[in-house]
C-alpha atoms as a PDB file:
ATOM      1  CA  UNK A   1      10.212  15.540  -4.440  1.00  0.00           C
ATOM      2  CA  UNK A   2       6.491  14.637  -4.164  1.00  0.00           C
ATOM      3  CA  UNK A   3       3.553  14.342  -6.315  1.00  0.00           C
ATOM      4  CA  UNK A   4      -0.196  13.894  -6.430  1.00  0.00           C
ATOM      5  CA  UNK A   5      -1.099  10.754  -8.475  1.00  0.00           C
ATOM      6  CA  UNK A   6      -4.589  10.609  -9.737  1.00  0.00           C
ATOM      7  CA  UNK A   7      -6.074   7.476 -11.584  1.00  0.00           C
ATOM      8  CA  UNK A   8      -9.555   7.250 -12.875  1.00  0.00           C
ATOM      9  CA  UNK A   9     -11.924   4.149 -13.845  1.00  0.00           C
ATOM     10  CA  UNK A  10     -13.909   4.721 -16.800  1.00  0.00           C
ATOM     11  CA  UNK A  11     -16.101   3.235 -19.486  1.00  0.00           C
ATOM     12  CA  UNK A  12     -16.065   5.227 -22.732  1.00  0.00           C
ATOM     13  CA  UNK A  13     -16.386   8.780 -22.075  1.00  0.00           C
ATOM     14  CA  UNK A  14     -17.916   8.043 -18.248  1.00  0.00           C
ATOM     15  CA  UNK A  15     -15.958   8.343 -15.306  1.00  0.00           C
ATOM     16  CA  UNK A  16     -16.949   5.527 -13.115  1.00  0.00           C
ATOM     17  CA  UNK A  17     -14.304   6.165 -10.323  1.00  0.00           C
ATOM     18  CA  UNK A  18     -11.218   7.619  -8.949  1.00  0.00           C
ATOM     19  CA  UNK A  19      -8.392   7.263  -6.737  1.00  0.00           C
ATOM     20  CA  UNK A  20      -5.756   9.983  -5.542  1.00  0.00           C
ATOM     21  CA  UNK A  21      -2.498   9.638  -4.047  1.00  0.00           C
ATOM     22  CA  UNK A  22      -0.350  11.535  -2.406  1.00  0.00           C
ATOM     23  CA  UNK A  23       3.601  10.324  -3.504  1.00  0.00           C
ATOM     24  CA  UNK A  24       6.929  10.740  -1.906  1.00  0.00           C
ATOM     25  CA  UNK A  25       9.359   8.969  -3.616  1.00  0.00           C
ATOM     26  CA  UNK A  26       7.998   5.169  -3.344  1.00  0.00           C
ATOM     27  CA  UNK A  27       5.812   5.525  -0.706  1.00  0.00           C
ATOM     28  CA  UNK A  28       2.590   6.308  -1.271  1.00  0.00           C
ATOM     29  CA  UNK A  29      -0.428   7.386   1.035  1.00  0.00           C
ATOM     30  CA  UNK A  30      -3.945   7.202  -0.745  1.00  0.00           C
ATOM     31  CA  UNK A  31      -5.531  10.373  -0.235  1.00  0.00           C
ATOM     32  CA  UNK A  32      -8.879   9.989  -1.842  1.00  0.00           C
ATOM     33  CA  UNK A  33     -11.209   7.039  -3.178  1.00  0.00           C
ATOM     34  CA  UNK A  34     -14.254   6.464  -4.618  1.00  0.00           C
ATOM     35  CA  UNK A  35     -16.436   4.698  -7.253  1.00  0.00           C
ATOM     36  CA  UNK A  36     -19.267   6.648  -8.457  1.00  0.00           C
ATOM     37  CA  UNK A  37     -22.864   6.133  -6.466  1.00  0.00           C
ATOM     38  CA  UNK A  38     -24.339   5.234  -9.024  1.00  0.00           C
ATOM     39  CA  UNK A  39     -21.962   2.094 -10.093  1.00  0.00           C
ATOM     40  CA  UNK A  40     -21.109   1.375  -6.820  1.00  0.00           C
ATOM     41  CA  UNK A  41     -22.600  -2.935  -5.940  1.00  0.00           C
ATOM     42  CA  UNK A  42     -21.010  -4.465  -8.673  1.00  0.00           C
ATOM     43  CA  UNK A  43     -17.953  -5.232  -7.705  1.00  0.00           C
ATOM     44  CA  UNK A  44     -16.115  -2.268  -9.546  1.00  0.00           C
ATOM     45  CA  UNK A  45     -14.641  -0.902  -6.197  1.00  0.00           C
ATOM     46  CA  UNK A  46     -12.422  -4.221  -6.133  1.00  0.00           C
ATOM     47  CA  UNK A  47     -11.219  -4.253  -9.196  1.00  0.00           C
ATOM     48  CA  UNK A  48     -10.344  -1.002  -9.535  1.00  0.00           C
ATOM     49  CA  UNK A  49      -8.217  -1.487  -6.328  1.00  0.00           C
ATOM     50  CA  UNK A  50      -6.618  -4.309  -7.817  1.00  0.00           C
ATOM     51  CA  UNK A  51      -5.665  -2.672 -10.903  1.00  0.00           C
ATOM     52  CA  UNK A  52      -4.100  -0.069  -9.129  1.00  0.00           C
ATOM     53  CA  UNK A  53      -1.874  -2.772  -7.100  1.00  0.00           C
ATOM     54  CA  UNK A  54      -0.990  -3.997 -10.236  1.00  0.00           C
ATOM     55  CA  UNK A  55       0.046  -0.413 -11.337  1.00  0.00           C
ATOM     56  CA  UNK A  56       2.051   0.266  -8.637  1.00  0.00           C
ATOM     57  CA  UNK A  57       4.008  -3.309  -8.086  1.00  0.00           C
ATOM     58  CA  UNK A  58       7.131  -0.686  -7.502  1.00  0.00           C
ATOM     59  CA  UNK A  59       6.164   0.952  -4.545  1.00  0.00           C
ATOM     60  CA  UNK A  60       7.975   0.732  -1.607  1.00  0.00           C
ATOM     61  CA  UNK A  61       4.692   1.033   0.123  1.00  0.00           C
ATOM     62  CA  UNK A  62       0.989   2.201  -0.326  1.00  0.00           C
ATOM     63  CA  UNK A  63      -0.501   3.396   2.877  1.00  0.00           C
ATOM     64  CA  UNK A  64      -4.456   4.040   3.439  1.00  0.00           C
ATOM     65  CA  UNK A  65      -5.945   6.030   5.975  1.00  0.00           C
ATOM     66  CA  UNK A  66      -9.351   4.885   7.208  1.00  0.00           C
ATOM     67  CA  UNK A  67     -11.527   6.672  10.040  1.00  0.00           C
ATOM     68  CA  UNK A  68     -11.430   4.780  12.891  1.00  0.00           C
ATOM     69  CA  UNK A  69     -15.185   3.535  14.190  1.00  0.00           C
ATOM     70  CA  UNK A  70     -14.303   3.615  17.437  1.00  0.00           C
ATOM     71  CA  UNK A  71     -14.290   7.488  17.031  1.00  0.00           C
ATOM     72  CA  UNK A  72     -17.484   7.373  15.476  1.00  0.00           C
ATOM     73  CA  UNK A  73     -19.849  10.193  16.893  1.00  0.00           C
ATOM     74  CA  UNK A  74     -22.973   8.022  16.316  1.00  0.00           C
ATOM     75  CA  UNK A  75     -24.009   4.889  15.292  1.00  0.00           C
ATOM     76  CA  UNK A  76     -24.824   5.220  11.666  1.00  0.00           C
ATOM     77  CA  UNK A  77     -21.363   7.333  11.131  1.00  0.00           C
ATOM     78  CA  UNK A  78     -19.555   4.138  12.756  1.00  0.00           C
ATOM     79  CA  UNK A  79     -21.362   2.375  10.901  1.00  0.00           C
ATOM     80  CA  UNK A  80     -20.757   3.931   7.710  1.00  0.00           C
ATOM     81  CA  UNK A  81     -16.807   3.948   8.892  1.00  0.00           C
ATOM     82  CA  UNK A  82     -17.168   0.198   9.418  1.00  0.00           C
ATOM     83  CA  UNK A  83     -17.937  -0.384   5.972  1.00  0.00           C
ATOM     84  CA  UNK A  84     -15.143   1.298   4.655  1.00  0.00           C
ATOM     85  CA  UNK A  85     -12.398  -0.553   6.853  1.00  0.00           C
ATOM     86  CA  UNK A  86     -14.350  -3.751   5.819  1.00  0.00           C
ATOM     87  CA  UNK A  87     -13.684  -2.878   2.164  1.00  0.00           C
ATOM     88  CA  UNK A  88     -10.437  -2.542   2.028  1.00  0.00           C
ATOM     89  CA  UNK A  89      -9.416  -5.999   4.765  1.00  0.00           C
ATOM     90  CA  UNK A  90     -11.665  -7.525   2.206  1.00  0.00           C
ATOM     91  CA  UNK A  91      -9.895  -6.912  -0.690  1.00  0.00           C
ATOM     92  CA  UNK A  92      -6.402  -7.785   0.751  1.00  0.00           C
ATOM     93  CA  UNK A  93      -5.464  -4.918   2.664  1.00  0.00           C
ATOM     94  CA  UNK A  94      -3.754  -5.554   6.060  1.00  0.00           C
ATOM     95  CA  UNK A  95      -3.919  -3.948   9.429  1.00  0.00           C
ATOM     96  CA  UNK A  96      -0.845  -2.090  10.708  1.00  0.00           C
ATOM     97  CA  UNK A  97      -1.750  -1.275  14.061  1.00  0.00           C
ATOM     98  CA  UNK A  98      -0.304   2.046  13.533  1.00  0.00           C
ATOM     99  CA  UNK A  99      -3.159   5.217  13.931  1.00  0.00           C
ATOM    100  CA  UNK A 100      -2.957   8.734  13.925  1.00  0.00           C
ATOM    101  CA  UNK A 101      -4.983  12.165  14.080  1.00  0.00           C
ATOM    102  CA  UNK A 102      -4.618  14.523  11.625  1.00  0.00           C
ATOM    103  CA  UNK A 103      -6.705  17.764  12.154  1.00  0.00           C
ATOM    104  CA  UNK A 104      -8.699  16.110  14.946  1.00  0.00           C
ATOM    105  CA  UNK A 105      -9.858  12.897  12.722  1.00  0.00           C
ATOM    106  CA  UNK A 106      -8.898   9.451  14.044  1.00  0.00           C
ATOM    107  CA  UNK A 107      -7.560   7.498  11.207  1.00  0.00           C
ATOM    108  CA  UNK A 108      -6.128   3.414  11.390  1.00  0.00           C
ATOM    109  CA  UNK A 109      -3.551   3.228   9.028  1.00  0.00           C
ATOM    110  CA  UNK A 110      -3.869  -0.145   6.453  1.00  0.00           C
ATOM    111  CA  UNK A 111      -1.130  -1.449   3.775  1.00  0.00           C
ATOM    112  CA  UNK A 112      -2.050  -2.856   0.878  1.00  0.00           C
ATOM    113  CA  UNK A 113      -0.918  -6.461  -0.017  1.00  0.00           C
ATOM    114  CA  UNK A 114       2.213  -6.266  -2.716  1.00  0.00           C
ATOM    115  CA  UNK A 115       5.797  -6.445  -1.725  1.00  0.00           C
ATOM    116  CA  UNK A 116       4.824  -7.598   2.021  1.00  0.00           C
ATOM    117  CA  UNK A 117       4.369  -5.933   5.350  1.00  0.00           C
ATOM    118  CA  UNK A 118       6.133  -3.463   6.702  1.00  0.00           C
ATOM    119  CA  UNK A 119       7.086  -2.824  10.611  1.00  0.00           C
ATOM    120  CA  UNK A 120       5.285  -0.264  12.303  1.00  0.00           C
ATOM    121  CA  UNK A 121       8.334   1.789  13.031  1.00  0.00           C
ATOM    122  CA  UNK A 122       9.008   1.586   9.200  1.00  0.00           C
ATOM    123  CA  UNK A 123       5.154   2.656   7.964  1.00  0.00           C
ATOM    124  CA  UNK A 124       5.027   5.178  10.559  1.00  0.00           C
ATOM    125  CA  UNK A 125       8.293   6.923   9.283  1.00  0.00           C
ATOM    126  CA  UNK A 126       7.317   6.782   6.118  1.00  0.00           C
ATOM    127  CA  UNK A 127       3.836   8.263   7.176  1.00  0.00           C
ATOM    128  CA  UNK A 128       5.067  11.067   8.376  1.00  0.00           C
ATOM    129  CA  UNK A 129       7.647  11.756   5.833  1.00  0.00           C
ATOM    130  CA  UNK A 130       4.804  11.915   3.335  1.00  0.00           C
ATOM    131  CA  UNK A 131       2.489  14.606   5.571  1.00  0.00           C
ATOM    132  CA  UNK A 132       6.146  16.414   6.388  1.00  0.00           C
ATOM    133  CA  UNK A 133       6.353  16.887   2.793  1.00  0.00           C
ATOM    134  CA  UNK A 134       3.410  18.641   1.956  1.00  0.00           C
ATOM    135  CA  UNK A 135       2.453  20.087   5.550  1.00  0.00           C
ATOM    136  CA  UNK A 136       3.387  24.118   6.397  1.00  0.00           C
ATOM    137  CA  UNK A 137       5.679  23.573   9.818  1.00  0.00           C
ATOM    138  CA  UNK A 138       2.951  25.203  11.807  1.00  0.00           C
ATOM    139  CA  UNK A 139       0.217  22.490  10.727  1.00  0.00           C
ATOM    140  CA  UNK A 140       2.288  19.568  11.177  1.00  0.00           C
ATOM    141  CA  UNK A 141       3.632  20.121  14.597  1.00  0.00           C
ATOM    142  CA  UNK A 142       0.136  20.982  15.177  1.00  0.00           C
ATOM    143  CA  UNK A 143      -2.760  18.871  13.453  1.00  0.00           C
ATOM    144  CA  UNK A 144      -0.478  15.832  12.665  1.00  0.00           C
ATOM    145  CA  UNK A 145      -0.103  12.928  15.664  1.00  0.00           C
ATOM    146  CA  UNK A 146       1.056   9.649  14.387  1.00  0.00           C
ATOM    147  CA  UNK A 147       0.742   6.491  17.217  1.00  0.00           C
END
């Protein structure tokens, strides 16, 4: 059985950020990520990834997708994808050296630090079991390429 996950970072009544992930089992893929505009520079982004490490000390794994620059259509986009990559190594994610497409999009796939790194053959099973789940047939043998 899967589920959607969502967390949210907030102060009072303000939502200051969000994260959403996509759950099958153990393993977990983050789907969506982001710290309000507004707040974003002070550091909030990190911590809010480490509380949600903390949160989820059970999981088998947490996999994040992250566009890869090298696919970047112009320099500010790569750019712009650069940054994000940069986050996440920076706050103790690690490279897998697995990729994949999914509807045309280059992604690199990272694990977060926690219960220790996985093989590739291990995250890329449990990749696809997680888009399996939740893709229509048609779309995954389609739109979905894991490398």
């Amino acid at each position: 059985m899967e589920f959607y996950d969502c967390y949210g970072l907030f102060e009072r009544e303000e939502i200051l950020g969000y994260a959403f992930f996509l759950r099958k089992g153990r393993k977990y893929l983050l789907d969506y990520y982001a710290i309000d505009e507004k707040h974003r520079g002070a550091g909030l982004g990190s911590g809010f990834l480490r509380q949600l490490a903390e949160y989820m000390e059970e999981a088998d794994c947490v996999i994040i997708e992250v566009e890869n620059p090298a696919s970047a259509k112009d320099e500010e986009a790569r750019k712009h994808m650069q940054r994000r990559l940069h986050f996440y190594l920076r706050n103790g994610c690690r490279e897998t050296g697995v990729t994949s497409i999914l509807f045309g999009v280059n992604y690199r796939l990272l694990e977060t630090a926690g219960r220790g790194a996985h093989g590739k053959e291990e995250l890329r099973a449990a990749y696809t079991e997680i888009y399996q789940s939740i893709l229509p047939e048609r779309f995954f043998q389609t739109s979905f390429l894991v490398g």
